[in-house]
Every structure is written in C-alpha cells, then in structure tokens.
N, C-alpha and C. Protein backbone atom coordinates (compact mmCIF):
# COMPACT_ATOMS: atom_id res chain seq x y z
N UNK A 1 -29.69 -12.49 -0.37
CA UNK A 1 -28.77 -12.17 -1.40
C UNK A 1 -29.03 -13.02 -2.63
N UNK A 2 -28.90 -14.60 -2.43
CA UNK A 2 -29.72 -14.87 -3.28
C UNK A 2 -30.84 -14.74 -4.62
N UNK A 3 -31.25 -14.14 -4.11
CA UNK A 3 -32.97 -13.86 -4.23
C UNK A 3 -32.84 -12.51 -4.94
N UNK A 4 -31.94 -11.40 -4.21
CA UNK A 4 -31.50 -10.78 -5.49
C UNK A 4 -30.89 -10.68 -6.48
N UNK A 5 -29.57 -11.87 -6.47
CA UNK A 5 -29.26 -12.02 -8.04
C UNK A 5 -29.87 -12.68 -8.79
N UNK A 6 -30.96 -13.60 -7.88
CA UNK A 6 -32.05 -14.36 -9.18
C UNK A 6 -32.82 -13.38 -9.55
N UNK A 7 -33.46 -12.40 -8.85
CA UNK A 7 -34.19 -10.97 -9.66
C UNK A 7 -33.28 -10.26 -10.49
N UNK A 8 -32.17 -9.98 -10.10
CA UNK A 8 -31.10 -9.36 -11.41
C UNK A 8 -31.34 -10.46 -12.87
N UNK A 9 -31.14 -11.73 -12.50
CA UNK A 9 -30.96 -12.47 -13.52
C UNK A 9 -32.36 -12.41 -14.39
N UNK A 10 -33.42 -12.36 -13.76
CA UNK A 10 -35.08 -12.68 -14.42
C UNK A 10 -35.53 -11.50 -14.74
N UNK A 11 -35.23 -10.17 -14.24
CA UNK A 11 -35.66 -9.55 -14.30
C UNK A 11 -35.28 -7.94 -15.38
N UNK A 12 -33.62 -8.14 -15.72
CA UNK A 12 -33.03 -7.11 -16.19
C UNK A 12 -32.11 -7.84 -17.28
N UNK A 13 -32.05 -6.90 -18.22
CA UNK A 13 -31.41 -7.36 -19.30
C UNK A 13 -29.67 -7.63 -19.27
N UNK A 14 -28.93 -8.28 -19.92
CA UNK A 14 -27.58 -8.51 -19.59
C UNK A 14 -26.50 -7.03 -19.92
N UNK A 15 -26.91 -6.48 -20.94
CA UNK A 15 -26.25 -4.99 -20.70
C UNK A 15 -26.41 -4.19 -19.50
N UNK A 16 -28.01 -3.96 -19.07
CA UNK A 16 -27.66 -3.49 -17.72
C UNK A 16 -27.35 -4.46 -16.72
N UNK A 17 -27.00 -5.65 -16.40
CA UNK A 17 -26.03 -6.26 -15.24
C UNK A 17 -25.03 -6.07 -15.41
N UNK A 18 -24.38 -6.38 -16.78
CA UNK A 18 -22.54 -5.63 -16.68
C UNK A 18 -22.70 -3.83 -16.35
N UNK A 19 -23.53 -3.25 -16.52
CA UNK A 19 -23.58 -1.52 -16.16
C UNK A 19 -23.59 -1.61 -14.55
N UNK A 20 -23.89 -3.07 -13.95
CA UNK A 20 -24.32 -3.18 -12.84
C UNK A 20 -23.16 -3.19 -12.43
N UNK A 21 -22.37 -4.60 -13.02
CA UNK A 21 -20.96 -5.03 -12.22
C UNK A 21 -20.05 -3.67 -12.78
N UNK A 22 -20.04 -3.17 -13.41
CA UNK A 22 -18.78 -2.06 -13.72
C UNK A 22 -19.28 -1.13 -12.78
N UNK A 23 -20.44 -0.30 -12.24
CA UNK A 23 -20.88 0.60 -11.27
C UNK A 23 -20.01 0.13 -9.74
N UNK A 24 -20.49 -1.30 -9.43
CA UNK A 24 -20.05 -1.61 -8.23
C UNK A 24 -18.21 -2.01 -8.77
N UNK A 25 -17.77 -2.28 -9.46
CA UNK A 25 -16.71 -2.60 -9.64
C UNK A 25 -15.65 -0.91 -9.36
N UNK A 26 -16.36 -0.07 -10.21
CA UNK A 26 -15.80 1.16 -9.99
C UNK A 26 -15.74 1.94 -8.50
N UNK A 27 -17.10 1.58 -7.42
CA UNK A 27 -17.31 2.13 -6.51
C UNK A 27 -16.55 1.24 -5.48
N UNK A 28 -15.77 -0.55 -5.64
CA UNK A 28 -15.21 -0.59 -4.76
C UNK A 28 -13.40 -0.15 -5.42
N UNK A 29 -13.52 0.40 -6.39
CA UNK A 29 -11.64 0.76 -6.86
C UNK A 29 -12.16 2.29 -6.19
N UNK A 30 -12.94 2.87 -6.49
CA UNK A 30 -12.65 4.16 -5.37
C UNK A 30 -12.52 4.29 -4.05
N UNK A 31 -13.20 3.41 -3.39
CA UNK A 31 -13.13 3.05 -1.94
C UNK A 31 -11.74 2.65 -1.62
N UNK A 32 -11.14 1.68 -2.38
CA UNK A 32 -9.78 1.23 -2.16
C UNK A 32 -8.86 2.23 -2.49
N UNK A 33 -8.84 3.39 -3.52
CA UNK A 33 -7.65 3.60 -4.15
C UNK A 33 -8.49 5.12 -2.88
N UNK A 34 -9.29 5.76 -2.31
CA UNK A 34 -8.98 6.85 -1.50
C UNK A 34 -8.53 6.30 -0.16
N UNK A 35 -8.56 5.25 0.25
CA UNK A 35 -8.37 4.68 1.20
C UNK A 35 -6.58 4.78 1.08
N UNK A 36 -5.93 3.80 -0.01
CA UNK A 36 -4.80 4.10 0.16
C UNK A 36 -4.10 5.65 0.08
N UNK A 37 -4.73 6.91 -0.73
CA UNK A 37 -4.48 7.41 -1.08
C UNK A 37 -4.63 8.63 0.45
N UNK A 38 -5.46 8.22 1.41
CA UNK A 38 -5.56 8.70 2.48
C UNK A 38 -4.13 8.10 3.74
N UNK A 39 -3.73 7.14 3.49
CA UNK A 39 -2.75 6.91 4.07
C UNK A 39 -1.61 7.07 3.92
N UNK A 40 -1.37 7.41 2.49
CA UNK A 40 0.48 7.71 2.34
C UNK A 40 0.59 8.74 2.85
N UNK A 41 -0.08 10.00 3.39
CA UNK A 41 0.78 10.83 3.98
C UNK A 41 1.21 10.59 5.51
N UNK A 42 0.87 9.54 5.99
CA UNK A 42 1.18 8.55 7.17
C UNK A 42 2.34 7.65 7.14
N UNK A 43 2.41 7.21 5.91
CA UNK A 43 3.44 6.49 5.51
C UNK A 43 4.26 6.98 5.01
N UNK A 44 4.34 8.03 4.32
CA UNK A 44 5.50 8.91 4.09
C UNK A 44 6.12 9.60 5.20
N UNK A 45 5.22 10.00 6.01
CA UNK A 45 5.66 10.96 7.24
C UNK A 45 6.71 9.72 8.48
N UNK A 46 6.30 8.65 8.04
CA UNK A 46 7.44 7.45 8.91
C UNK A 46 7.72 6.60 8.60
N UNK A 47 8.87 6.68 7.34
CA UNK A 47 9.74 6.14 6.73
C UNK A 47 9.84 4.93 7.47
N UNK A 48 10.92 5.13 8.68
CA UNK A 48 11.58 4.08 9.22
C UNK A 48 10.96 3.37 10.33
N UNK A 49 9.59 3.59 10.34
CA UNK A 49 8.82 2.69 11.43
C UNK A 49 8.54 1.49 11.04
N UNK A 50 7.90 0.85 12.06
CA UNK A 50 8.08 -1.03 11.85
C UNK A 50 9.05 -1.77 12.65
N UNK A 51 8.95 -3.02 11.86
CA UNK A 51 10.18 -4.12 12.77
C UNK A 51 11.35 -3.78 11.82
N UNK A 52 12.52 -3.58 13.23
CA UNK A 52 13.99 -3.17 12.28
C UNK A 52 14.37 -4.52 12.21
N UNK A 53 14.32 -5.58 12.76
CA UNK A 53 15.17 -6.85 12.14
C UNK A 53 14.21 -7.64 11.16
N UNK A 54 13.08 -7.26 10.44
CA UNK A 54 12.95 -7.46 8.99
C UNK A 54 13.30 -6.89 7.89
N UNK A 55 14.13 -5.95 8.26
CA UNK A 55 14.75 -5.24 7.23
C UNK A 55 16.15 -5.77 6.90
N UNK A 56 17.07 -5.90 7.61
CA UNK A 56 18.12 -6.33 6.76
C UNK A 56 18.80 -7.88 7.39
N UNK A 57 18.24 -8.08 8.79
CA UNK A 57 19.14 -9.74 9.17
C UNK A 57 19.11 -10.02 10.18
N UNK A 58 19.57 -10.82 11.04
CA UNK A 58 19.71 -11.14 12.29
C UNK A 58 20.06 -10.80 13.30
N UNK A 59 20.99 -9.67 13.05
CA UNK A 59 21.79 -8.80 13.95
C UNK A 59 20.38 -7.39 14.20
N UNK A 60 19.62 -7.73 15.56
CA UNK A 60 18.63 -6.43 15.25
C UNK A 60 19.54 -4.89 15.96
N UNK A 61 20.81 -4.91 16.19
CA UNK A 61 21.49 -3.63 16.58
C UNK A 61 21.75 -3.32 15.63
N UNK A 62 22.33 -3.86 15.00
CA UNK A 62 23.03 -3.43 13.24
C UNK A 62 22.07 -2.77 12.20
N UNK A 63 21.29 -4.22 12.52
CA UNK A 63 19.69 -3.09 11.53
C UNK A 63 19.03 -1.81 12.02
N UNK A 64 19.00 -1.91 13.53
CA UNK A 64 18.38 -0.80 13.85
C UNK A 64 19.58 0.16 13.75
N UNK A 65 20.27 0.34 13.89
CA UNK A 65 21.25 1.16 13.39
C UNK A 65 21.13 1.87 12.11
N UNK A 66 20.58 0.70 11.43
CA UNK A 66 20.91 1.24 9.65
C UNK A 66 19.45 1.94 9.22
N UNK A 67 18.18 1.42 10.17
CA UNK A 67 16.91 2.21 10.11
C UNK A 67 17.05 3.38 10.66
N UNK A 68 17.77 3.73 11.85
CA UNK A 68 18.28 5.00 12.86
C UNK A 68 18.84 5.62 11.59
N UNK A 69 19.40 5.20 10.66
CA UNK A 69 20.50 6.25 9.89
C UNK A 69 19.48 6.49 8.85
N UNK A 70 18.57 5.62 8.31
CA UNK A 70 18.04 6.60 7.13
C UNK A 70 17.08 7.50 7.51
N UNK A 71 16.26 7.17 9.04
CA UNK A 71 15.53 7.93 9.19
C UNK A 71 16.24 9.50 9.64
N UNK A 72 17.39 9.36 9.98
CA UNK A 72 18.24 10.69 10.25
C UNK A 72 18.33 11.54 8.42
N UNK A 73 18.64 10.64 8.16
CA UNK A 73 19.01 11.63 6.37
C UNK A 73 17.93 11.90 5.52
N UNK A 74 18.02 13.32 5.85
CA UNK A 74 17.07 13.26 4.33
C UNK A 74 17.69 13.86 3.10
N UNK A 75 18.57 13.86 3.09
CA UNK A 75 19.30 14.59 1.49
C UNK A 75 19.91 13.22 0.65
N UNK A 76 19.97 13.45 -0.63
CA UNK A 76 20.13 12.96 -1.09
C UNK A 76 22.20 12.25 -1.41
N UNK A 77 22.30 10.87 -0.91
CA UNK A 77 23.82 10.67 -0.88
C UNK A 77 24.26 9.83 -1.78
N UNK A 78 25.89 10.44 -2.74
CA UNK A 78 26.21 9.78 -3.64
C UNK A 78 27.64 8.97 -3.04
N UNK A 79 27.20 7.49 -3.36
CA UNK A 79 29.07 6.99 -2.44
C UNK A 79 29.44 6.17 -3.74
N UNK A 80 30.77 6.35 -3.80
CA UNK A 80 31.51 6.50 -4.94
C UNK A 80 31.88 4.50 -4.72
N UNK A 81 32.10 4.11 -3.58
CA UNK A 81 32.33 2.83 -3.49
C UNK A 81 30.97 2.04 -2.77
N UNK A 82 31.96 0.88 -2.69
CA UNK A 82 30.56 -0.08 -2.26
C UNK A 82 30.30 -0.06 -0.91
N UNK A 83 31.58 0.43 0.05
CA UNK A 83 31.45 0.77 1.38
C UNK A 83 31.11 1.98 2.12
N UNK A 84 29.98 2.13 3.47
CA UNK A 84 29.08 2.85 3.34
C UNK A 84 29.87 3.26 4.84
N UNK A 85 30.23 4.13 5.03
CA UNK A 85 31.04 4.52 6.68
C UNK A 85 30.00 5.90 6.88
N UNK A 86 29.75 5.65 8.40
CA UNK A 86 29.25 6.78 8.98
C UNK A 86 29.59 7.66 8.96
C-alpha cells in the first residue's frame, strides 16, 4: 500500500489525485448511503423491535407496555391533555 501512494505521489499529477480521492470518496458514500437505503424497509417494517427498557426507564413492564402500544397503532392520535389512558 505504501508503495502505491508513493507511485500516486511520483508519478501523477495533483489534479488527478484529488479526481482520485473524490472517485473513491464518492464510491464509498454510495456503498454507504445503498447500504442504508437497503435497510429501512427492515426498519420501518419493525418499529418497535429492540430492548424495551432502553426506551423509556427502569420499570421494563411499563416500557414494554408502552412499545406493545405503539407497535399496535398505526393511525394517527391527537390527545388534548398531557395524560395518555388506554
């Protein structure tokens, strides 16, 4: 590896090494951004999977409770107060 950035360096002019680093710079943001872009429909499709007592506290019945409830709803809910009753 070496040995090839000392030939990049001796051997090619500095416009084409930045044509170099923006080529590979671009080819690893595509790798990354289809990569994520291949997984949200995985992650969309399961909302409420994971650990339920990193979501809201110590009590993991309560939380899993409250992960059990959003993964039950999917419409959209308007609550007029600050208290949230089943």
């Amino acid at each position: 590896m070496k040995k090839y950035f000392k030939h990049l360096q001796e051997n090619t002019a500095p416009h084409e090494r930045r044509q170099f680093a923006m080529r590979a710079a671009g080819a690893l943001t595509t790798v990354l951004f289809v990569t994520w872009a291949a997984s949200l429909g995985v992650r969309l499709a399961n909302p409420g999977t994971g650990n339920p007592s990193a979501i809201g506290g110590a009590d993991s019945t309560q939380t899993a409770a409250v992960v059990n409830y959003q993964t039950q709803t999917n419409g959209l809910e308007v609550a007029t107060t600050s208290v949230f009753n089943n």
